[in-house]
N, C-alpha and C. Protein backbone atom coordinates (compact mmCIF):
# COMPACT_ATOMS: atom_id res chain seq x y z
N UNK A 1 -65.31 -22.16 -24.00
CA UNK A 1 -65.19 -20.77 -23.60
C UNK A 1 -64.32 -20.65 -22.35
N UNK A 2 -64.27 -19.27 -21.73
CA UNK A 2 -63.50 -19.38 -20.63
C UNK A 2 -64.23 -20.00 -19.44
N UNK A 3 -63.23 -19.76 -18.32
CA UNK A 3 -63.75 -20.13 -16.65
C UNK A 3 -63.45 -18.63 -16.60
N UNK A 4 -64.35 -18.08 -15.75
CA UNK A 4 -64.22 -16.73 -15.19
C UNK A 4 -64.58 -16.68 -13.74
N UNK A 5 -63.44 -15.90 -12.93
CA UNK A 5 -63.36 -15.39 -11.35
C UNK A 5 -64.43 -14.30 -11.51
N UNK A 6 -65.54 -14.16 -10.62
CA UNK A 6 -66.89 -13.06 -10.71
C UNK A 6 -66.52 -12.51 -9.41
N UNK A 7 -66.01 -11.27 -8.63
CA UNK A 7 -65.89 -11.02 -7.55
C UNK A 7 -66.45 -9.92 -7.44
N UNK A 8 -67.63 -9.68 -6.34
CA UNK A 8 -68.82 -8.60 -6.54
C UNK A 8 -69.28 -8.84 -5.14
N UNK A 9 -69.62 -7.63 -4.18
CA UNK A 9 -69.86 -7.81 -3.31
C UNK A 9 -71.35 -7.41 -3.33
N UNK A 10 -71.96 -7.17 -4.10
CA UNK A 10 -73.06 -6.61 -4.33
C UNK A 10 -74.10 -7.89 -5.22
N UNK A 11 -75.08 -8.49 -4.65
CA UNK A 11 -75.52 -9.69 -5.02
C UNK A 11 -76.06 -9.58 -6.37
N UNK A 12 -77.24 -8.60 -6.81
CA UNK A 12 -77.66 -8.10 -7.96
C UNK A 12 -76.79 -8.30 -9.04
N UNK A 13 -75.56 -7.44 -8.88
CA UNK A 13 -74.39 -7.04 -9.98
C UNK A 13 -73.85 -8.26 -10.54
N UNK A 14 -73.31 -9.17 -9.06
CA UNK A 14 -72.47 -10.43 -9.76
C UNK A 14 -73.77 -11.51 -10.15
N UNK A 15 -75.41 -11.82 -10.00
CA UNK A 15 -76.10 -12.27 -10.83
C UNK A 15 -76.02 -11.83 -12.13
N UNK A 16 -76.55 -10.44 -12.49
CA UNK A 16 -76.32 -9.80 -13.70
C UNK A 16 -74.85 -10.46 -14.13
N UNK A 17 -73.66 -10.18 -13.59
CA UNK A 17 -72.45 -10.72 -14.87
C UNK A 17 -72.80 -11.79 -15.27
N UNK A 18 -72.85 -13.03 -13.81
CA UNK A 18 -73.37 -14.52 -13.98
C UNK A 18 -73.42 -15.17 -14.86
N UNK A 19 -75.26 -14.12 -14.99
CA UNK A 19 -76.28 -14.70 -15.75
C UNK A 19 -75.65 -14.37 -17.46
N UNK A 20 -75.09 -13.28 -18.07
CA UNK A 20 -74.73 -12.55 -18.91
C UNK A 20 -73.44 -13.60 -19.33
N UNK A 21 -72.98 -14.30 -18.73
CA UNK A 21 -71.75 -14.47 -18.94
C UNK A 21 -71.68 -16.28 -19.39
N UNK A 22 -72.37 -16.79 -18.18
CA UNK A 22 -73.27 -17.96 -18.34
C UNK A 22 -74.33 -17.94 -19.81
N UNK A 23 -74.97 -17.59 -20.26
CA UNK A 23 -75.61 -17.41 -21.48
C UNK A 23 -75.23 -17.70 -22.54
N UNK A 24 -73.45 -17.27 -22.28
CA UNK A 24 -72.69 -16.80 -23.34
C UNK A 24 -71.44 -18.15 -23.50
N UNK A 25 -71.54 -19.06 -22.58
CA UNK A 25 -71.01 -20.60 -22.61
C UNK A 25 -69.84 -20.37 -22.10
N UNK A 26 -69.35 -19.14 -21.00
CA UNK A 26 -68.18 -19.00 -20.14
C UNK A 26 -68.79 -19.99 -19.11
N UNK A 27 -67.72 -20.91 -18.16
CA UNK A 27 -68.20 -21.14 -16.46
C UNK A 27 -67.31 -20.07 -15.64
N UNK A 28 -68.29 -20.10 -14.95
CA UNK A 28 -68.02 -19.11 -13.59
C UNK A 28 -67.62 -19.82 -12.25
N UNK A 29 -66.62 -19.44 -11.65
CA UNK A 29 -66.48 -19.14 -10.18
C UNK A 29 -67.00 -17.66 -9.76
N UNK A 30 -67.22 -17.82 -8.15
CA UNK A 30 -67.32 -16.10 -7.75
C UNK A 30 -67.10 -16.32 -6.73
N UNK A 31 -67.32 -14.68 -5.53
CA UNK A 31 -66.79 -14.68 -4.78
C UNK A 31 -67.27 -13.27 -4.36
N UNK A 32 -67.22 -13.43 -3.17
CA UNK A 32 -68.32 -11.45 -2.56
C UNK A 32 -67.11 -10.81 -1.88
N UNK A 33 -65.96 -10.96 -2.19
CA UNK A 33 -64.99 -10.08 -1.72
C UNK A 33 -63.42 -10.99 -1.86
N UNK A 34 -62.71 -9.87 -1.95
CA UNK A 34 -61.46 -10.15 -2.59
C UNK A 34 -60.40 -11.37 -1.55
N UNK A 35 -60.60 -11.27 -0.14
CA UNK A 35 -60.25 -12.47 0.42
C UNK A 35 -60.72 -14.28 0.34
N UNK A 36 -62.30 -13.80 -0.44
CA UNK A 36 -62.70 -15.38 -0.70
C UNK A 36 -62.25 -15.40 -1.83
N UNK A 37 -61.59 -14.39 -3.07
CA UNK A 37 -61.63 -14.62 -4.15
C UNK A 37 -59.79 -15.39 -4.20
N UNK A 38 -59.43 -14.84 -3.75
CA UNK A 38 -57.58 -15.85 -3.36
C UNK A 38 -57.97 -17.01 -2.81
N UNK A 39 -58.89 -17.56 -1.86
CA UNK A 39 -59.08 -18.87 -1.76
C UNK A 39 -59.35 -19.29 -3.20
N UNK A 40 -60.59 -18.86 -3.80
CA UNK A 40 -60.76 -19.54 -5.30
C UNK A 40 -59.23 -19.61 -6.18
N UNK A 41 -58.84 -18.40 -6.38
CA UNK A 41 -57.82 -18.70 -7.42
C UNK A 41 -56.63 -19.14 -6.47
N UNK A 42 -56.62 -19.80 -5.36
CA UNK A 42 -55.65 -20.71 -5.00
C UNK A 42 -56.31 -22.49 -5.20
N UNK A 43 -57.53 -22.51 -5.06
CA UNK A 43 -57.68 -23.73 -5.57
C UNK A 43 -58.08 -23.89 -6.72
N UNK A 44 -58.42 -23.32 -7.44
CA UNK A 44 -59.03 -23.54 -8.88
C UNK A 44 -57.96 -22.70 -9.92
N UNK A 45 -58.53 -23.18 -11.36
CA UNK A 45 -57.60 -22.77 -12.34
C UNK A 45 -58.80 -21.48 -12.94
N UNK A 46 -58.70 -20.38 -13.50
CA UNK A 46 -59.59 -19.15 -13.97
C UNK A 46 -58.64 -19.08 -15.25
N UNK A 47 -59.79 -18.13 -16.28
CA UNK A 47 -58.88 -17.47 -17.61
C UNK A 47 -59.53 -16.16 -17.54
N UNK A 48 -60.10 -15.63 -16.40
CA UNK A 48 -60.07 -14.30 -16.49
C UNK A 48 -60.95 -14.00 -15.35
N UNK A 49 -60.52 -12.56 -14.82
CA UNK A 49 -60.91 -12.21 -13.65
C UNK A 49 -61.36 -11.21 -13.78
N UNK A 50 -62.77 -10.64 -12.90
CA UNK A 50 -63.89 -9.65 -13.63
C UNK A 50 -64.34 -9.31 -11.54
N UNK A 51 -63.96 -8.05 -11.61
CA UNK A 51 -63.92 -7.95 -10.16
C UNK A 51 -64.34 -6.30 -9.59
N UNK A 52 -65.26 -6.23 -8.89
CA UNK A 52 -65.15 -4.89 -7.98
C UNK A 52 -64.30 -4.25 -7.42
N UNK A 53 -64.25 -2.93 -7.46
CA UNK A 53 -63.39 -2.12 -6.81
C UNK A 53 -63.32 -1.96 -5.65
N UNK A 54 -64.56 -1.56 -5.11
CA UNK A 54 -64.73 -1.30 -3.63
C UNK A 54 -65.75 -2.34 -3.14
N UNK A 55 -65.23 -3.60 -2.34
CA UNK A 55 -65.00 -4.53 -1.48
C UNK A 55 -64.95 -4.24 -0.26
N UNK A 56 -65.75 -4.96 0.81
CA UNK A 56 -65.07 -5.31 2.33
C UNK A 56 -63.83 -6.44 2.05
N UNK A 57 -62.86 -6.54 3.03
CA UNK A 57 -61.71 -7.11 3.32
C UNK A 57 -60.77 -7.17 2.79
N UNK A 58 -60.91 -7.00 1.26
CA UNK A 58 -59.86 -6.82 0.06
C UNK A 58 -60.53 -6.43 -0.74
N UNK A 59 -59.96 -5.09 -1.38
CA UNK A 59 -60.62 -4.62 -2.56
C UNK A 59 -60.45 -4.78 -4.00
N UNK A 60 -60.86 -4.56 -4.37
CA UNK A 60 -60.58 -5.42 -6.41
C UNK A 60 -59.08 -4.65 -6.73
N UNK A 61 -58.94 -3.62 -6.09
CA UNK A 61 -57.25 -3.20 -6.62
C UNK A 61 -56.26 -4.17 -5.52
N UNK A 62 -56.14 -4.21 -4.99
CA UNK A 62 -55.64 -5.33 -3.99
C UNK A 62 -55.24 -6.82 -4.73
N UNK A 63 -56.68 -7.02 -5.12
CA UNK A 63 -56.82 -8.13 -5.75
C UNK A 63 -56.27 -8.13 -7.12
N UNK A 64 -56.30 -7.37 -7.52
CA UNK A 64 -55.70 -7.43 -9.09
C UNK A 64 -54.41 -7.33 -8.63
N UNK A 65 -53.83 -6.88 -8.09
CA UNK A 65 -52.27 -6.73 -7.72
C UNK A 65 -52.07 -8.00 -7.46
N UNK A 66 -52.30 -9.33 -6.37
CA UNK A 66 -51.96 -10.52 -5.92
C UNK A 66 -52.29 -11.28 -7.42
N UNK A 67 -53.37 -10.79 -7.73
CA UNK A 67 -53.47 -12.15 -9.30
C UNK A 67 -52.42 -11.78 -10.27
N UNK A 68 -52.25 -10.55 -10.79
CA UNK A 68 -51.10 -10.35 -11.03
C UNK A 68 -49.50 -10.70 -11.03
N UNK A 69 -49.43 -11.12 -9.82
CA UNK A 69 -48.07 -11.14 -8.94
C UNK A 69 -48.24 -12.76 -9.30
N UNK A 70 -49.14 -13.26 -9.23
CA UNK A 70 -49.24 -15.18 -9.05
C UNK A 70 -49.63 -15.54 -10.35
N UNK A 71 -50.35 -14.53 -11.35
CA UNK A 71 -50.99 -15.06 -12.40
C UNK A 71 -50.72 -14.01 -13.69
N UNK A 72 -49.72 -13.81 -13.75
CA UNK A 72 -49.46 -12.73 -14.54
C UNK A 72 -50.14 -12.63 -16.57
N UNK A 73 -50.28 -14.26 -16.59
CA UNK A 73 -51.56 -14.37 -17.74
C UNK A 73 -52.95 -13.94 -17.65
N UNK A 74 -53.08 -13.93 -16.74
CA UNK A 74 -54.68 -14.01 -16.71
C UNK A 74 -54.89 -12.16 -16.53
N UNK A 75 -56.02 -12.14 -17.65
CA UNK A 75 -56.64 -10.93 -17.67
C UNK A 75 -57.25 -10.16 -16.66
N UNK A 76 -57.95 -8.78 -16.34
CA UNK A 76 -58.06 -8.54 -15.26
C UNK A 76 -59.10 -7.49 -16.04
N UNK A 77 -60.72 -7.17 -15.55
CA UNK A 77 -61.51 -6.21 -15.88
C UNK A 77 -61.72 -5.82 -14.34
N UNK A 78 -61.83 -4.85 -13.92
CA UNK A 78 -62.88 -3.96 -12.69
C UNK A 78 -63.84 -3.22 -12.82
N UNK A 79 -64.49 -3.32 -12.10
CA UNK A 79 -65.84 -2.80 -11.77
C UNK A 79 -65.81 -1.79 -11.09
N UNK A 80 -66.65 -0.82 -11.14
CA UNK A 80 -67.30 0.47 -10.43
C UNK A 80 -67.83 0.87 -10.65
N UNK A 81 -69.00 2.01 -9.39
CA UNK A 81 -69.74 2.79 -9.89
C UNK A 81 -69.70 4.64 -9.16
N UNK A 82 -67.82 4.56 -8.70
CA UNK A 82 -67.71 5.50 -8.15
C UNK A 82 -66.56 6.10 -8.85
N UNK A 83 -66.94 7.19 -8.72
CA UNK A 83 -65.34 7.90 -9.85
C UNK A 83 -64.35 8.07 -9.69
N UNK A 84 -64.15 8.30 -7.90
CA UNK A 84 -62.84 8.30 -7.39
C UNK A 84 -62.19 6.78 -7.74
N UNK A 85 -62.82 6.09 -8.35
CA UNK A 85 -62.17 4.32 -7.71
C UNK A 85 -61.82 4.45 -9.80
N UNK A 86 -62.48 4.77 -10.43
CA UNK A 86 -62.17 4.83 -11.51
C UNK A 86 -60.96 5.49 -11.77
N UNK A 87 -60.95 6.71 -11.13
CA UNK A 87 -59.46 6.90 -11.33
C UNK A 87 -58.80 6.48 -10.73
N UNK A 88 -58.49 5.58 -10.04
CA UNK A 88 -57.53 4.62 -9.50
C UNK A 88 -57.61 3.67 -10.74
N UNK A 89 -58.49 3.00 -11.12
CA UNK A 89 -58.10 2.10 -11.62
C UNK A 89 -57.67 2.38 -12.92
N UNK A 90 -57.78 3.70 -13.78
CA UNK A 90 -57.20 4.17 -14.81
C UNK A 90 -55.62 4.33 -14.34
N UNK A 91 -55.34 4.65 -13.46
CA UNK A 91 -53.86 5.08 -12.96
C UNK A 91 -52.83 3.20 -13.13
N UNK A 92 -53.91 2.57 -13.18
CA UNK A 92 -53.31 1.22 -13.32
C UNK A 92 -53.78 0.34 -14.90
N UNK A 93 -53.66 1.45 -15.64
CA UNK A 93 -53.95 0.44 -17.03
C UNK A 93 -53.22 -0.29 -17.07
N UNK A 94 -51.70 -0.09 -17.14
CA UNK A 94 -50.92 -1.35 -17.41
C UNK A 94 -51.04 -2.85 -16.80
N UNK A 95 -51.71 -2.80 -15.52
CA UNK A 95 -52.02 -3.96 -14.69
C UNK A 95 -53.47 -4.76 -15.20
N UNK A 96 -54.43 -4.25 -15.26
CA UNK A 96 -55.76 -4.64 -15.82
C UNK A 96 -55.92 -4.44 -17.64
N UNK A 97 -56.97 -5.08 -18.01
CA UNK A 97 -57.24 -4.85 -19.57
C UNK A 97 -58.77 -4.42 -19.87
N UNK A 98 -59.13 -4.24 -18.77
CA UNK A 98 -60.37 -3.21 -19.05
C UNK A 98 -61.03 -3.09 -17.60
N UNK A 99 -62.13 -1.80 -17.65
CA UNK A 99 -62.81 -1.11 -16.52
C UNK A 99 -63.84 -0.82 -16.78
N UNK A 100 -64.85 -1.32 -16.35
CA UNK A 100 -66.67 -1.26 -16.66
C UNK A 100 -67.05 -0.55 -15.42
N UNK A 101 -67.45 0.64 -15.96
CA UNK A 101 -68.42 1.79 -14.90
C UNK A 101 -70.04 0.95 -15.12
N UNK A 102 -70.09 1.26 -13.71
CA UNK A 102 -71.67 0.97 -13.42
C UNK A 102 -71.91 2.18 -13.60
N UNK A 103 -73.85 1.71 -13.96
CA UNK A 103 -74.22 0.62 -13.98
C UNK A 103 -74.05 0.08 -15.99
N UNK A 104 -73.52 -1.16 -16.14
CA UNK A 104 -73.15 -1.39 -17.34
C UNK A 104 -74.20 -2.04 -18.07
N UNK A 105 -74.06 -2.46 -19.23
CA UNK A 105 -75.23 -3.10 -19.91
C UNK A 105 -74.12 -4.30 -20.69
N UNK A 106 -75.58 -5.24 -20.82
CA UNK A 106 -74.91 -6.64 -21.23
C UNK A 106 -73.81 -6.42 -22.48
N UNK A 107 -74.21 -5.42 -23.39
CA UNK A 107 -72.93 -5.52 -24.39
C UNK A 107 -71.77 -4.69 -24.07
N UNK A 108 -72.06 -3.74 -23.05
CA UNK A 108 -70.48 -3.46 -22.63
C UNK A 108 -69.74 -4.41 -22.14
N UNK A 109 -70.72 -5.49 -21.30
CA UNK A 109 -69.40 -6.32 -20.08
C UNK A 109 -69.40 -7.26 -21.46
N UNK A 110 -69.76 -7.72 -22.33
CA UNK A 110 -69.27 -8.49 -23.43
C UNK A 110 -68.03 -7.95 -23.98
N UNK A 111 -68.38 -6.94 -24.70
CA UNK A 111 -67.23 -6.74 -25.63
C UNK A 111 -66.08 -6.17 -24.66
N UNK A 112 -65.92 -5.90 -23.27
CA UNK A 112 -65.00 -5.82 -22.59
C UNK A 112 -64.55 -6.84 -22.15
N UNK A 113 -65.26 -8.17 -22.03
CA UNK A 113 -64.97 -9.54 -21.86
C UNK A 113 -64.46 -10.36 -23.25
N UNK A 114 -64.69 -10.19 -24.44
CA UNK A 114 -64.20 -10.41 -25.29
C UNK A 114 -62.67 -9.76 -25.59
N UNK A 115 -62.57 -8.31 -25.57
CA UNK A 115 -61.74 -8.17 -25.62
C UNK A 115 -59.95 -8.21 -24.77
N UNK A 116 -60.35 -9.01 -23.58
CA UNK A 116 -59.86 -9.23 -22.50
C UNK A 116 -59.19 -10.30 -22.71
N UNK A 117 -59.88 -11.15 -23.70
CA UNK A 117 -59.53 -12.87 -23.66
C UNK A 117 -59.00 -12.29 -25.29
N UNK A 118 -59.10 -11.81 -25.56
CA UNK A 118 -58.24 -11.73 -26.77
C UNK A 118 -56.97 -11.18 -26.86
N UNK A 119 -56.75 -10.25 -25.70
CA UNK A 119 -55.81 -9.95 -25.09
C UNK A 119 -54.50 -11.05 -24.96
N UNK A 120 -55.62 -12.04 -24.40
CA UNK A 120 -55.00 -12.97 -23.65
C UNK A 120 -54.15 -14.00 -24.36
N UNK A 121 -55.14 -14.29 -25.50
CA UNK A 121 -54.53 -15.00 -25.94
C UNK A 121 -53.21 -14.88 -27.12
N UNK A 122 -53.47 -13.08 -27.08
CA UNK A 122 -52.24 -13.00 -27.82
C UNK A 122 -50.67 -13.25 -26.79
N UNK A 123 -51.43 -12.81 -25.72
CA UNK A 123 -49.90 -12.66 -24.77
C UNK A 123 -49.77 -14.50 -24.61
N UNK A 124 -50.21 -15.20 -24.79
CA UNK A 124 -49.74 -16.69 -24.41
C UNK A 124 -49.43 -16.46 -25.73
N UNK A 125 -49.68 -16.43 -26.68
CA UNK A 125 -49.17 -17.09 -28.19
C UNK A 125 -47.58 -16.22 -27.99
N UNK A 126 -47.61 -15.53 -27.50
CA UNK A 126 -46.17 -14.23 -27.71
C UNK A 126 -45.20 -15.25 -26.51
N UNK A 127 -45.60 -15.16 -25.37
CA UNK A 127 -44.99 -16.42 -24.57
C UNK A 127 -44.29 -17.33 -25.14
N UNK A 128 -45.17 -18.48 -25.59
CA UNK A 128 -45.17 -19.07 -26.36
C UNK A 128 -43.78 -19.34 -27.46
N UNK A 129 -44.05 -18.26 -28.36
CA UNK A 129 -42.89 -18.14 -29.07
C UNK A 129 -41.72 -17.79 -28.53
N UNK A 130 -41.69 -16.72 -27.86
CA UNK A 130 -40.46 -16.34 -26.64
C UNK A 130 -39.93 -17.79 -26.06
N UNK A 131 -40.48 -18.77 -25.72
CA UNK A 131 -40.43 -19.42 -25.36
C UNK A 131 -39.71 -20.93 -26.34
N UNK A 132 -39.91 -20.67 -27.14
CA UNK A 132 -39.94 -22.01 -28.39
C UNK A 132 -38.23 -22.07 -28.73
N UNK A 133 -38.01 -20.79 -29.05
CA UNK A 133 -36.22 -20.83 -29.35
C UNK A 133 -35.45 -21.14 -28.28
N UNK A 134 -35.69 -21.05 -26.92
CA UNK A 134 -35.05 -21.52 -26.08
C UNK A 134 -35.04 -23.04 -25.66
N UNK A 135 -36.09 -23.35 -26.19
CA UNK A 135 -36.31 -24.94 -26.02
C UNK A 135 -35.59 -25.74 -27.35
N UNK A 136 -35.70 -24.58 -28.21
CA UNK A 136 -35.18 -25.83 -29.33
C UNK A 136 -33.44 -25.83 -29.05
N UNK A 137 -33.12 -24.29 -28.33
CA UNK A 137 -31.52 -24.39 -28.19
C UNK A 137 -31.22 -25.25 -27.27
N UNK A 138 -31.79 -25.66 -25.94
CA UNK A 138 -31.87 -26.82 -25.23
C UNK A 138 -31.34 -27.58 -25.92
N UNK A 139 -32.02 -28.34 -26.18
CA UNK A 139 -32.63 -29.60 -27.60
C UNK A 139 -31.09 -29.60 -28.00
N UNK A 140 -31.13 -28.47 -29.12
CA UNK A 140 -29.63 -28.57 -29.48
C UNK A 140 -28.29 -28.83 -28.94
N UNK A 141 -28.41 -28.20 -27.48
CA UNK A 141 -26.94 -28.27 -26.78
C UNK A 141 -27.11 -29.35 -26.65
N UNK A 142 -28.42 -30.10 -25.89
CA UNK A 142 -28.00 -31.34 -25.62
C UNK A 142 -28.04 -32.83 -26.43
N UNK A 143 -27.86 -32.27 -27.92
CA UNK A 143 -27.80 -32.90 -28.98
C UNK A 143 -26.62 -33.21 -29.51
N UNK A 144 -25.63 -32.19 -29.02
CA UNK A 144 -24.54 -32.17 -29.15
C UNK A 144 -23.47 -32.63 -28.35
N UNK A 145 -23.94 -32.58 -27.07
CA UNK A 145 -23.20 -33.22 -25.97
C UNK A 145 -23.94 -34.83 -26.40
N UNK A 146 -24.55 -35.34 -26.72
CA UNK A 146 -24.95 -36.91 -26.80
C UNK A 146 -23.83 -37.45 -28.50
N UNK A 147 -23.75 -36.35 -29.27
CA UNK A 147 -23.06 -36.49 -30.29
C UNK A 147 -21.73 -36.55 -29.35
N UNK A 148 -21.00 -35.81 -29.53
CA UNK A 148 -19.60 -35.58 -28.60
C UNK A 148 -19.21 -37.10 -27.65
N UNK A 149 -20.45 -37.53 -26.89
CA UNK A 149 -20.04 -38.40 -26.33
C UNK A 149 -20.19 -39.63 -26.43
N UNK A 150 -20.49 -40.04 -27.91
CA UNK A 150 -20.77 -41.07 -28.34
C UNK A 150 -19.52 -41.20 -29.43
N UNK A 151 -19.16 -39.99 -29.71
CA UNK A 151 -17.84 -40.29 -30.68
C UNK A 151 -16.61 -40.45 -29.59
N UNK A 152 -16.64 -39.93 -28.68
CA UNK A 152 -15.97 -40.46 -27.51
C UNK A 152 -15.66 -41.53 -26.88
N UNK A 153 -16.67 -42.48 -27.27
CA UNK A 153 -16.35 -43.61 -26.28
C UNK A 153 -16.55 -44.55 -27.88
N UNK A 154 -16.81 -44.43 -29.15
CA UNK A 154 -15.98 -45.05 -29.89
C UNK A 154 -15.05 -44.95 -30.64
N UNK A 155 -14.16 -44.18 -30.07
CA UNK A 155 -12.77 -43.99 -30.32
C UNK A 155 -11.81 -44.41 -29.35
């Protein structure tokens, strides 16, 4: 399953994901605010990040912006239970892949966690391919320059 970033400044909430998430054969990192959570995803590797809005020191929009900017695979859900912060974070669909209003229940943060990593893994498979024709043209040029210079030096 995945590794998941839990960033919740509120102790209750990030047990509840935890425990919900843990159950479910994800491992977890966490983190009670968005400045310890850049230490984590500077030393550790995550496949998805599940984070509060309103934070002391850095707030989950903050934070989704830097993971973004450094981690542009990795999925992004936020948390809230205030409406003004919801519409912020609707104003940023394109950046995140889902938004769980508190207070949530175990099958919302599932199937918003499911659908996050499914997300995900289409955008690496799309990568991926984007990626494959340029390697094989590599391959080729320099298939051709080893041809070229082998008829070169026996002639």
């Amino acid at each position: 399953m995945a590794r998941v970033l839990v960033v919740e400044d509120d102790e209750a909430v990030r047990d509840f994901v935890c425990r919900v998430l843990s159950m479910h054969g994800h491992s977890l990192l966490t983190a009670h605010d968005g400045a310890e959570a850049v230490e984590q995803m500077n030393a550790h590797h995550f496949d998805l990040l599940i984070s509060d809005i309103a934070m002391p020191v850095m707030d989950g929009i903050s934070l989704a912006l830097k993971v973004r900017a450094s981690r542009p695979h990795v999925p992004i859900i936020l948390m809230t239970g205030y409406a003004n912060e919801r519409q912020r974070a609707h104003n940023l669909s394109l950046l995140i892949e889902g938004l769980l209003s508190k207070p949530f229940t175990m099958d919302q943060l599932l199937a918003e966690v499911g659908n996050a990593l499914k997300v995900s893994r289409a955008r690496k498979a799309e990568m991926e391919a984007a990626s494959a024709p340029i390697a094989a043209q590599s391959s080729d040029s320099q298939d051709g320059i080893s041809s070229s210079e082998s008829k070169s030096s026996s002639d």
